[in-house]
Protein backbone atom coordinates (compact mmCIF):
# COMPACT_ATOMS: atom_id res chain seq x y z
CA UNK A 1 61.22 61.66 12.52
CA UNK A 2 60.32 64.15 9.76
CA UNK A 3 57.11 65.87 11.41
CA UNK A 4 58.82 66.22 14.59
CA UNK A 5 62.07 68.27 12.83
CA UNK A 6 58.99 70.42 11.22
CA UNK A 7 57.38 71.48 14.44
CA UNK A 8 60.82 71.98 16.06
CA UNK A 9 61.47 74.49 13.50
CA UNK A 10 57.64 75.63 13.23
CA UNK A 11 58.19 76.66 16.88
CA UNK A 12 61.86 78.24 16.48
CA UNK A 13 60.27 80.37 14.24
CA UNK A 14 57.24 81.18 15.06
CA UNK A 15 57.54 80.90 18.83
CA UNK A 16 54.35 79.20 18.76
CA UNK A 17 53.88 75.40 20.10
CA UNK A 18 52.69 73.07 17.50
CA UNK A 19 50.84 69.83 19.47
CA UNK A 20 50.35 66.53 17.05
CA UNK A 21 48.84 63.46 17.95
CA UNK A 22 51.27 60.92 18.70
CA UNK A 23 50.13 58.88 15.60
CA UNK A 24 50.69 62.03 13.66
CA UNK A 25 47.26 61.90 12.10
CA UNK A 26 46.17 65.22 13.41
CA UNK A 27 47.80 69.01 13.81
CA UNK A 28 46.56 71.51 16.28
CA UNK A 29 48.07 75.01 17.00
CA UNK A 30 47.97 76.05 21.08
CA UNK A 31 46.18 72.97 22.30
CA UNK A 32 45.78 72.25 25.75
CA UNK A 33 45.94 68.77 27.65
CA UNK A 34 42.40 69.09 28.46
CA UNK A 35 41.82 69.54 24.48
CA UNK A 36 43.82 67.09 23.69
CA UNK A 37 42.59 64.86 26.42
CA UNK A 38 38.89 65.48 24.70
CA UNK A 39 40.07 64.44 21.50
CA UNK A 40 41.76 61.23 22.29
CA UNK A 41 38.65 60.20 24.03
CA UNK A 42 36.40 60.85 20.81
CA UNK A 43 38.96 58.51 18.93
CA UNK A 44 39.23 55.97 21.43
CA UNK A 45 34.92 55.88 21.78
CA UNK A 46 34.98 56.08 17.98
CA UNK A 47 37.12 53.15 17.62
CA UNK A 48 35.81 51.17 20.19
CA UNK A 49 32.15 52.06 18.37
CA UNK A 50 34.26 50.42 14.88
CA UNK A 51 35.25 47.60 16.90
CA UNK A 52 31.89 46.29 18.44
CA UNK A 53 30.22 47.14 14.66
CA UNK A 54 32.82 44.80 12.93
CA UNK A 55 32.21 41.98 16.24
CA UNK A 56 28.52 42.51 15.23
CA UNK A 57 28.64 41.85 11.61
CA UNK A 58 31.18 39.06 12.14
CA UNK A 59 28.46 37.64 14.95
CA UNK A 60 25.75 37.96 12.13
CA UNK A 61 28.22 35.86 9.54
CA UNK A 62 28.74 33.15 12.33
CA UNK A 63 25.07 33.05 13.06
CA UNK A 64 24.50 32.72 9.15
CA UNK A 65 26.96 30.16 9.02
CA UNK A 66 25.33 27.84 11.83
CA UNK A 67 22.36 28.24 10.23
CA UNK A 68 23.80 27.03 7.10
CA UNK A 69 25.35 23.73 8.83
CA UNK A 70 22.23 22.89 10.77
CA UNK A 71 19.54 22.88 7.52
CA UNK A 72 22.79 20.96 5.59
CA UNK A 73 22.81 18.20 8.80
CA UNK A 74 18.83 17.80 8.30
CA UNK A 75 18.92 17.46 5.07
CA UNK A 76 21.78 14.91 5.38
CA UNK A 77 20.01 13.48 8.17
CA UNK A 78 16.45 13.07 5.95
CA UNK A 79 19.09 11.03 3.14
CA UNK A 80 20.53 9.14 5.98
CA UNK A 81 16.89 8.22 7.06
CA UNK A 82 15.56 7.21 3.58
CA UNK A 83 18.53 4.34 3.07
């Protein structure tokens, strides 16, 4: 992998350890685990915070949705009533 060849070198160099995330979405210089253990937990709260905000709005859609069928069944059921 390309970033992984870059911090190899960045730390032959340098002599300083780069850390990354293992997604590779974030670079820190001298982390530590409890640092890094912080930040993972921020992500993971922040996507399970996503997560229950999409299940919401899907919820709200589904709800709309039933709401939908049940006025189209009474009306269908005030046709079937007038024949």
């Amino acid at each position: 992998m390309e970033t992984e060849w870059y911090y190899q070198r960045h730390e032959r160099e340098t002599g300083v350890k780069k850390n990354y995330c293992t997604d590779g979405t974030a670079e820190v210089e001298d982390d530590t685990k409890e640092e890094a253990a912080l930040r993972a937990s921020w992500r993971t709260r922040r996507r399970i915070l996503v997560e229950r905000h999409r299940a919401l709005i899907r919820l709200e859609d589904l709800q709309e949705r039933i709401q939908m069928v049940e006025a189209t069944k009474a009306k269908m059921g005030e046709h079937v009533g007038e024949k």
